[in-house]
C-alpha atoms as a PDB file:
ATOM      1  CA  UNK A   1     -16.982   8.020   5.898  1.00  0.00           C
ATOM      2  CA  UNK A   2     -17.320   9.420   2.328  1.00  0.00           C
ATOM      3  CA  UNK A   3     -16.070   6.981  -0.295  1.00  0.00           C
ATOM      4  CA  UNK A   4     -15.145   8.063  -3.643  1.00  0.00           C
ATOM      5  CA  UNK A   5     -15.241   5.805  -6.585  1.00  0.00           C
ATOM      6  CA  UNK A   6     -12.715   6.768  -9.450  1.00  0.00           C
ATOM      7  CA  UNK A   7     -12.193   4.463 -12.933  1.00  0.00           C
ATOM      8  CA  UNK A   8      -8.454   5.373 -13.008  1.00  0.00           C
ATOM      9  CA  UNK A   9      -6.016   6.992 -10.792  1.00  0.00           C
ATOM     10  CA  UNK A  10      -2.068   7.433 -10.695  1.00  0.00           C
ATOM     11  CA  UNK A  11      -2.048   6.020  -6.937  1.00  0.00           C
ATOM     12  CA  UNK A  12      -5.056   5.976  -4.602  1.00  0.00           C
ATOM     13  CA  UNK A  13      -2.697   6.738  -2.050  1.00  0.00           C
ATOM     14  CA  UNK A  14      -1.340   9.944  -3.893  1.00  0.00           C
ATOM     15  CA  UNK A  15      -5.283  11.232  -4.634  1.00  0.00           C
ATOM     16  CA  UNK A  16      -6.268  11.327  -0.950  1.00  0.00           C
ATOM     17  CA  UNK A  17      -3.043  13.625  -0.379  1.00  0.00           C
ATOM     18  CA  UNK A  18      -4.484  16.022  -2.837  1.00  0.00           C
ATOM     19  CA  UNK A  19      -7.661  15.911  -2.111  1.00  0.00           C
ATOM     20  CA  UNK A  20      -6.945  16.204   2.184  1.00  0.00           C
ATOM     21  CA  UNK A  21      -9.885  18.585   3.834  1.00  0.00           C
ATOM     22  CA  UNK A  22      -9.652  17.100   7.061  1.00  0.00           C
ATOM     23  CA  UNK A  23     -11.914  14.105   6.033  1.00  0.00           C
ATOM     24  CA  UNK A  24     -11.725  11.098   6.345  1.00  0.00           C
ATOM     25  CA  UNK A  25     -12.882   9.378   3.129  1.00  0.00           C
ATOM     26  CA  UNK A  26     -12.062   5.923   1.491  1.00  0.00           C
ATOM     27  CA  UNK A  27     -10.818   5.817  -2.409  1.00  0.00           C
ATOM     28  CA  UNK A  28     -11.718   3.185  -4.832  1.00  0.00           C
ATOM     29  CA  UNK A  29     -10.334   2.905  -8.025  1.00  0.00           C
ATOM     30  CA  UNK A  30     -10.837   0.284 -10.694  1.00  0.00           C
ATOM     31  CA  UNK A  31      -7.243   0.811 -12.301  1.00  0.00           C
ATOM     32  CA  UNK A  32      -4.128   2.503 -10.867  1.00  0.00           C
ATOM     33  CA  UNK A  33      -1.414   3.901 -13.750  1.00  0.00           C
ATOM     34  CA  UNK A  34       1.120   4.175 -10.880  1.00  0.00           C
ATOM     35  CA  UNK A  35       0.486   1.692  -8.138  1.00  0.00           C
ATOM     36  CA  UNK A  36       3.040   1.736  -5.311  1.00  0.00           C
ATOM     37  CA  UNK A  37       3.425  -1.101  -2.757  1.00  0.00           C
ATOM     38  CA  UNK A  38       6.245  -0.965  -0.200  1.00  0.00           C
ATOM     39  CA  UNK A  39       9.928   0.267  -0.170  1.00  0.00           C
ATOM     40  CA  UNK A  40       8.804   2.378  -3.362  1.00  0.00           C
ATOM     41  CA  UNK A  41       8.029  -0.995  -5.665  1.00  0.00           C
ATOM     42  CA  UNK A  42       5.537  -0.517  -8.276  1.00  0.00           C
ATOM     43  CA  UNK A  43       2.320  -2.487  -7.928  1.00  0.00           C
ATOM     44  CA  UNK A  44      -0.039  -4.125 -10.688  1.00  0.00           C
ATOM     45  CA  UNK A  45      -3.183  -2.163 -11.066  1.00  0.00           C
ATOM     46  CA  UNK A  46      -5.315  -3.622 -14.129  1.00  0.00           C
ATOM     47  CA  UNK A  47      -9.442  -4.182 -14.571  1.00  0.00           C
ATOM     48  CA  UNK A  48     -10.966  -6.525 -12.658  1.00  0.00           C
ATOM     49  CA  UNK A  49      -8.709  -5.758  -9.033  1.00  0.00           C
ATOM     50  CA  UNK A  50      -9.631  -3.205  -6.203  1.00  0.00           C
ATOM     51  CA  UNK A  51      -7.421  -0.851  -6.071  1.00  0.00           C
ATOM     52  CA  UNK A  52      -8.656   1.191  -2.191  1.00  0.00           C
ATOM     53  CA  UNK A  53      -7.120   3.857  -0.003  1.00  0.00           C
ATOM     54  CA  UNK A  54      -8.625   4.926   3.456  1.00  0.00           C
ATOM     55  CA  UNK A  55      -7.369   7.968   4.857  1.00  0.00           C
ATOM     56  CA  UNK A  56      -8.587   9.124   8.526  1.00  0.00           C
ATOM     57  CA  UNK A  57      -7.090  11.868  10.665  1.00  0.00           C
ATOM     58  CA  UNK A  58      -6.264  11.495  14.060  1.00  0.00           C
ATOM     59  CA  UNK A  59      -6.313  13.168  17.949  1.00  0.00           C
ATOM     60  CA  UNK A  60      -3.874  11.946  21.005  1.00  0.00           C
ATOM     61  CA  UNK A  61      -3.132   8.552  18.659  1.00  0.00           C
ATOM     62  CA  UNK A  62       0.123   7.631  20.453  1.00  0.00           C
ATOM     63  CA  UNK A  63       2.129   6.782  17.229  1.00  0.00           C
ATOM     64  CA  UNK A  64       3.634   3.607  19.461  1.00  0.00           C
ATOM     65  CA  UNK A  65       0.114   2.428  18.733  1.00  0.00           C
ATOM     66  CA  UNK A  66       0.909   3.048  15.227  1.00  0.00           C
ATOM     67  CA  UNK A  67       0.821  -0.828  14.233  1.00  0.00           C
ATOM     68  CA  UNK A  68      -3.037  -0.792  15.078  1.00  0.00           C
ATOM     69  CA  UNK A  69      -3.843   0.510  11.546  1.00  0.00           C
ATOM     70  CA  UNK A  70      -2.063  -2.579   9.842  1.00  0.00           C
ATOM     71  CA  UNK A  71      -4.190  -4.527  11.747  1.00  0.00           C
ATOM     72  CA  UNK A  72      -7.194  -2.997  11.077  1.00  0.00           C
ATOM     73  CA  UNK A  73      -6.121  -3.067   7.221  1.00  0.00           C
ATOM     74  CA  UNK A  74      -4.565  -5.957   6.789  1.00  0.00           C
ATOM     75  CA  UNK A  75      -7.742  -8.300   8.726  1.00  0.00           C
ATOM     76  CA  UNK A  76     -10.638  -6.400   6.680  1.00  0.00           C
ATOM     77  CA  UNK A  77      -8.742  -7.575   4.029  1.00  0.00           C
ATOM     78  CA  UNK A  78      -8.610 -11.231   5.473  1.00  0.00           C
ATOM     79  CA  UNK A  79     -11.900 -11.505   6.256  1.00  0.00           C
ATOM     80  CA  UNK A  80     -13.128 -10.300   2.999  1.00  0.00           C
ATOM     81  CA  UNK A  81     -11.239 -12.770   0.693  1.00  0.00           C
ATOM     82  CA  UNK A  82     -12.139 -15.574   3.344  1.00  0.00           C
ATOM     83  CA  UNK A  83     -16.080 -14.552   2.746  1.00  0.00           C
ATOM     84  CA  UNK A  84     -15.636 -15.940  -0.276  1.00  0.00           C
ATOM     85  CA  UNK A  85     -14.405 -18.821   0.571  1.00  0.00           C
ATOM     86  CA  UNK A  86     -10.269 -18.490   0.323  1.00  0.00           C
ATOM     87  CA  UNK A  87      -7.782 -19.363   3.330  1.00  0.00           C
ATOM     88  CA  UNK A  88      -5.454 -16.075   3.637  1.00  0.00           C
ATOM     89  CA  UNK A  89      -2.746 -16.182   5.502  1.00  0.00           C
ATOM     90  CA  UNK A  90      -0.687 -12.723   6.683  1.00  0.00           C
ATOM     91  CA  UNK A  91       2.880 -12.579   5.753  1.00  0.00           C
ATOM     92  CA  UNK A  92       4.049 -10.271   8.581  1.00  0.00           C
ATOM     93  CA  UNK A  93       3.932  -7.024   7.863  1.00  0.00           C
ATOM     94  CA  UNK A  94       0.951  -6.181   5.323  1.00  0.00           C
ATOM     95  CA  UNK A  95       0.938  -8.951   2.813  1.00  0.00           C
ATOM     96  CA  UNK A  96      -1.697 -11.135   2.693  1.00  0.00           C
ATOM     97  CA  UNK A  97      -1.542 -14.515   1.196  1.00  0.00           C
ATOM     98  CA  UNK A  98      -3.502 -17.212  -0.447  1.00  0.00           C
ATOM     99  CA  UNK A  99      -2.219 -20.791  -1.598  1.00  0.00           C
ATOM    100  CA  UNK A 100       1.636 -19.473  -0.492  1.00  0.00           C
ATOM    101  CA  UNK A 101       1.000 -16.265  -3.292  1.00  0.00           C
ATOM    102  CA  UNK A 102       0.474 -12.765  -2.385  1.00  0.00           C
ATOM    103  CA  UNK A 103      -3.297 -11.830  -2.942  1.00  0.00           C
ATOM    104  CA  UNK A 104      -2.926  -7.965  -1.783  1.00  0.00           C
ATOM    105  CA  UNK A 105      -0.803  -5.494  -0.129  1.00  0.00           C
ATOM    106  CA  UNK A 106      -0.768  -3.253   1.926  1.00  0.00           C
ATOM    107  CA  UNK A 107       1.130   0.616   1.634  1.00  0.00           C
ATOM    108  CA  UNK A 108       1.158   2.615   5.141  1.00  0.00           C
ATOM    109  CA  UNK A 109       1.898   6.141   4.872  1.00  0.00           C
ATOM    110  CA  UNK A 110       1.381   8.180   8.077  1.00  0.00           C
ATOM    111  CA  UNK A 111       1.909  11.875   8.909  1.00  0.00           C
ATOM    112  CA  UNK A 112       3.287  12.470  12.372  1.00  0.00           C
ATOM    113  CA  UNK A 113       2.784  15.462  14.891  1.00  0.00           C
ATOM    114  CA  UNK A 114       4.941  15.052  17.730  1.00  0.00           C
ATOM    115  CA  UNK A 115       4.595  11.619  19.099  1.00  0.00           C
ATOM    116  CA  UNK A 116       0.990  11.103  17.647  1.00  0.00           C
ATOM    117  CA  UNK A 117       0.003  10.350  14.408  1.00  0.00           C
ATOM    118  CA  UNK A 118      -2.114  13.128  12.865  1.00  0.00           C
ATOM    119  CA  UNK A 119      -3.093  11.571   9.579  1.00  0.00           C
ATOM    120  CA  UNK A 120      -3.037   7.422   8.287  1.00  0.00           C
ATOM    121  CA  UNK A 121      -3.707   6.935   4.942  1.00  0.00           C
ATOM    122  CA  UNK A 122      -3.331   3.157   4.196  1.00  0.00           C
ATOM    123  CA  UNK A 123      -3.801   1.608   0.214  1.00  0.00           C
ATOM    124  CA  UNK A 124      -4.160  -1.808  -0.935  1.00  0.00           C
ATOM    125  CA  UNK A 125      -4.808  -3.729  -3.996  1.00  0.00           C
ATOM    126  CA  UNK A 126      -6.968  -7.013  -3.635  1.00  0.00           C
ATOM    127  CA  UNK A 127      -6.646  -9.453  -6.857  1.00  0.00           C
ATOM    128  CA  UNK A 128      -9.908  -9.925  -7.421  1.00  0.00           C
ATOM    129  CA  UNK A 129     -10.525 -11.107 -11.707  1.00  0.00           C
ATOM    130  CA  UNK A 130      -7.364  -8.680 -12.795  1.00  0.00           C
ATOM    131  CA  UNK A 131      -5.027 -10.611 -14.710  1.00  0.00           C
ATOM    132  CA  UNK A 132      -1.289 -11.075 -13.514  1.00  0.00           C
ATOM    133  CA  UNK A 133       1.717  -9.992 -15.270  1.00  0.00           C
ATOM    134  CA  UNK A 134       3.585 -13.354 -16.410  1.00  0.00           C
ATOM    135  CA  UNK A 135       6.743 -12.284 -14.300  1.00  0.00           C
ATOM    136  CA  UNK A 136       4.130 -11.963 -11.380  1.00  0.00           C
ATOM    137  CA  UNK A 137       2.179 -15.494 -11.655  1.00  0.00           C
ATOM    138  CA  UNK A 138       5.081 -17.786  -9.947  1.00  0.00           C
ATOM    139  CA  UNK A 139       4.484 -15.253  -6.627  1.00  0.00           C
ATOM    140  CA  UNK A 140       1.259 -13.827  -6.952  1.00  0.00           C
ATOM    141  CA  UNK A 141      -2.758 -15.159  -7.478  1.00  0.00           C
ATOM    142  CA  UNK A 142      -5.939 -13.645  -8.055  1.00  0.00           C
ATOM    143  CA  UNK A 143      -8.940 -14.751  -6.141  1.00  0.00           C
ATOM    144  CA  UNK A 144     -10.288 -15.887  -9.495  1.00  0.00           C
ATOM    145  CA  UNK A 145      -6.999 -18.045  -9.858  1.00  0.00           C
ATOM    146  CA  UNK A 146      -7.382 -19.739  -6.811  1.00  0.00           C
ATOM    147  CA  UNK A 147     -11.149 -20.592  -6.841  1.00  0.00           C
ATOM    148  CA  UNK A 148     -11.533 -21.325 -10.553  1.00  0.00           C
ATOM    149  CA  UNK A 149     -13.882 -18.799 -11.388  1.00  0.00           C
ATOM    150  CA  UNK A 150     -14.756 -15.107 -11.734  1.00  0.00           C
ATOM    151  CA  UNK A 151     -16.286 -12.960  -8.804  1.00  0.00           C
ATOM    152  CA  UNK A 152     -19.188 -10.440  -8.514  1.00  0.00           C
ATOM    153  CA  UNK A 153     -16.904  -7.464  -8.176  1.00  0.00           C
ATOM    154  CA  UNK A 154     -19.176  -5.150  -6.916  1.00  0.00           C
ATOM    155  CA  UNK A 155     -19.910  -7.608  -4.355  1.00  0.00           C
ATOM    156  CA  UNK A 156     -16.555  -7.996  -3.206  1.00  0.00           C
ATOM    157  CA  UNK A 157     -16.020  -4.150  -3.031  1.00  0.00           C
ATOM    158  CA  UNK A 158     -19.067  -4.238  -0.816  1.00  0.00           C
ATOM    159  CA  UNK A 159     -17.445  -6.691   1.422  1.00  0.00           C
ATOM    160  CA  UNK A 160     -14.436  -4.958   1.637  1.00  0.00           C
ATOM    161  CA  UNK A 161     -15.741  -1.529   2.415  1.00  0.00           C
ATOM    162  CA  UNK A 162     -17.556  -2.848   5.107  1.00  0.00           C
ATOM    163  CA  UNK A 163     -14.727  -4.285   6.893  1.00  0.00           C
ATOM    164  CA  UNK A 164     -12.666  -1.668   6.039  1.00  0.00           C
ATOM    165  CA  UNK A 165     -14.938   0.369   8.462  1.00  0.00           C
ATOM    166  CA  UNK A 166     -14.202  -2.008  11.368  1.00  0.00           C
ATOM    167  CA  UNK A 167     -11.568  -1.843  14.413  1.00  0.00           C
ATOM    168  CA  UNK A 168      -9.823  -5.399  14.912  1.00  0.00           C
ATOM    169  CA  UNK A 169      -7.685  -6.671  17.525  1.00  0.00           C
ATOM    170  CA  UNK A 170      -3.915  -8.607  17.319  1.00  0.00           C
ATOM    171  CA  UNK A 171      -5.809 -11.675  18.348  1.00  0.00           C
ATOM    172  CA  UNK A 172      -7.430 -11.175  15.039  1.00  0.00           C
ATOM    173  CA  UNK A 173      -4.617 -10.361  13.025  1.00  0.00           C
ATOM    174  CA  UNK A 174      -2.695 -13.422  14.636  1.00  0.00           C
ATOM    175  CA  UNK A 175      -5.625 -15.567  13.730  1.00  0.00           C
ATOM    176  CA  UNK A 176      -4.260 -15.351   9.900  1.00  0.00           C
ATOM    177  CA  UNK A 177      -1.088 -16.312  10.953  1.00  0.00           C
ATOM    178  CA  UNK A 178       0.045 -20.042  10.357  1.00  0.00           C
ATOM    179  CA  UNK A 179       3.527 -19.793  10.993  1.00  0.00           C
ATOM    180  CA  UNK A 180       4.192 -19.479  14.494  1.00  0.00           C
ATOM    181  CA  UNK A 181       6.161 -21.863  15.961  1.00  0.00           C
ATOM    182  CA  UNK A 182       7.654 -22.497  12.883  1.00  0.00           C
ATOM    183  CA  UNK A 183      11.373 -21.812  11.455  1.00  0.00           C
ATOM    184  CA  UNK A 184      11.733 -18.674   9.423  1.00  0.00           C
ATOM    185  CA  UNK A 185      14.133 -16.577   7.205  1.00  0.00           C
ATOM    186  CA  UNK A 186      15.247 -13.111   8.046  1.00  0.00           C
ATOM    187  CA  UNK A 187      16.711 -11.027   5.759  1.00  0.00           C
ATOM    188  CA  UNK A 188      18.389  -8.015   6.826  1.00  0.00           C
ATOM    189  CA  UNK A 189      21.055  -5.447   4.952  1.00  0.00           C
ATOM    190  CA  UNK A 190      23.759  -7.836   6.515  1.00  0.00           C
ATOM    191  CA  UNK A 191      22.454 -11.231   5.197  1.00  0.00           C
ATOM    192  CA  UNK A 192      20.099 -13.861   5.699  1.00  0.00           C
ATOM    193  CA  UNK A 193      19.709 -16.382   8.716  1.00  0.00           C
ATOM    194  CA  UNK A 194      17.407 -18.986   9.719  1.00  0.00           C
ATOM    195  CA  UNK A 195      15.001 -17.850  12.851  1.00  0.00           C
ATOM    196  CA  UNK A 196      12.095 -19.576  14.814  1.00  0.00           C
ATOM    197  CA  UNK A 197       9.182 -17.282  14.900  1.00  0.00           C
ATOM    198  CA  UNK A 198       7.678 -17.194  18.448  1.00  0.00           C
ATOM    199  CA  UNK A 199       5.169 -14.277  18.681  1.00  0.00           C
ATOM    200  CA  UNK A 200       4.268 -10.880  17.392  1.00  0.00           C
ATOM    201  CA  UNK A 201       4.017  -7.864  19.881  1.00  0.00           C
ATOM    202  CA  UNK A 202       1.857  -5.506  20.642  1.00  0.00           C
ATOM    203  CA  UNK A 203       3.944  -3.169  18.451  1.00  0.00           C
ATOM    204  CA  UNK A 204       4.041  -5.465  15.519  1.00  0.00           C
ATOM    205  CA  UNK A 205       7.289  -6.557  15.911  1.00  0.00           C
ATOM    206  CA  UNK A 206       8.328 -10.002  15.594  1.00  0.00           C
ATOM    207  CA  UNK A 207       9.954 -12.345  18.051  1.00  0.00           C
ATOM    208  CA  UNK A 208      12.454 -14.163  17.248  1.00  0.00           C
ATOM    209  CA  UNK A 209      14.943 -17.067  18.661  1.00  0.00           C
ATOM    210  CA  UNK A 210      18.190 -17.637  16.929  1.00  0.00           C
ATOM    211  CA  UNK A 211      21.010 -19.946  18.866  1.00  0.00           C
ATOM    212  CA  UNK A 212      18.968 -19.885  22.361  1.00  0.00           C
ATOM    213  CA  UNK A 213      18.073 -16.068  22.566  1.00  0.00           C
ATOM    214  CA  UNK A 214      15.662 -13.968  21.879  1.00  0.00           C
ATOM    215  CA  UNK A 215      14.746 -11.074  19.476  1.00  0.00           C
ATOM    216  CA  UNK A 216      12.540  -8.658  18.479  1.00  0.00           C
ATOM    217  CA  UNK A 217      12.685  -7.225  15.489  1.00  0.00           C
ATOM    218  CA  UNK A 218      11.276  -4.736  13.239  1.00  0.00           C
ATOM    219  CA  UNK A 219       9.165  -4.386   9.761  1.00  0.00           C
ATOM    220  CA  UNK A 220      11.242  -1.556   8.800  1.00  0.00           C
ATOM    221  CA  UNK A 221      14.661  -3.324   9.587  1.00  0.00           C
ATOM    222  CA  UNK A 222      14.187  -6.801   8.384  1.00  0.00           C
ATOM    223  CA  UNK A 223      11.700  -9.023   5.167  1.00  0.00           C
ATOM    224  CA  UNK A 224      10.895 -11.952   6.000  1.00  0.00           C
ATOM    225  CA  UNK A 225      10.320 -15.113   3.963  1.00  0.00           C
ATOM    226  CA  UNK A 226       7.990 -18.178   4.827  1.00  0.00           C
END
């Protein structure tokens, strides 16, 4: 896989779109002017972070697999702030948390062809050194924050590329997870309620028991807070 190393970028996300051959490449960028996390939020992109995008292309990838890729993501991403010594913990979906703050996201954008994915690309930012906004610090840290001191950065891109490369499994991804077993709260357009978390699916969605049933629910229906 090609990776391309850029000093700024609107949206690592937006670049592999333009540049799309059919390649698969990864996209590195040391600041973002127009970071984007989920539902269309804007996302922190200063020096000192890592600001990535892989994009691969796809044959006969069922997209009811689809959940596969945030695995893959969201566990390289795991693995490489735990190299350095960090607990993470996953906040189902994509966001990946240290000390009870969010340490990275992730953004999924596929492109479908019937029922198979034809195209992933997947971005993240990792708070690496970067300084956080003030309105940021009560719900977000920087691996810096938590362990005191700066990090190689060029170390931890190293790291990260490397597991970036790698396929994972949802016994992996539920290895980062804490909170099973353990009461949670469920928003939804409709309000919030109280839930216990029992398991996550093959599918990535999470089950759920509220007043002696069952439920699973969905990423793209539901936020959940620990």
């Amino acid at each position: 896989m090609k990776i391309i190393e850029l000093d700024e970028i609107d949206s690592t996300n937006e670049y592999c779109k333009r540049v799309d051959s059919g390649d698969d490449i990864m996209v590195i960028a040391a600041r973002q002017s127009a970071g984007r996390g989920t539902k269309g939020r804007s996302f922190s992109s200063t020096d000192g972070g890592l600001y990535v995008s892989v994009m691969r292309h796809y044959k006969n990838f069922p997209a009811a697999e689809a959940f596969k890729i945030m695995i893959n993501h969201c566990v390289a991403i795991c693995r490489t702030v735990e190299s350095f010594g960090l607990n993470p913990v996953i906040r189902w979906a994509n966001d990946v948390l240290v000390n009870g703050k969010k340490i990275s996201g992730t953004l999924i954008e596929n492109t479908f062809l019937g029922n198979n994915i034809s195209r992933s690309i997947v971005g993240s930012g990792l708070n690496v050194n970067n300084a956080l906004p003030d309105e940021l610090k009560e719900i977000a840290i920087s691996m810096c924050g938590a362990l005191g001191h700066e990090l190689p950065l060029e170390k931890v891109k190293k790291v990260l590329c490397k597991n970036l490369k790698k396929e994972f499994s949802i016994k992996d991804y539920k290895r980062y997870i804490n909170w099973l077993g353990k009461k949670v709260f469920i928003k939804t357009e409709d309000g919030e309620y109280d839930a216990l978390a029992i398991d996550i699916d093959e599918g990535g969605r999470l089950i759920v028991e509220r007043e002696r049933k069952t439920a699973a629910v969905s990423a793209a229906e539901v936020s959940l807070r620990l």
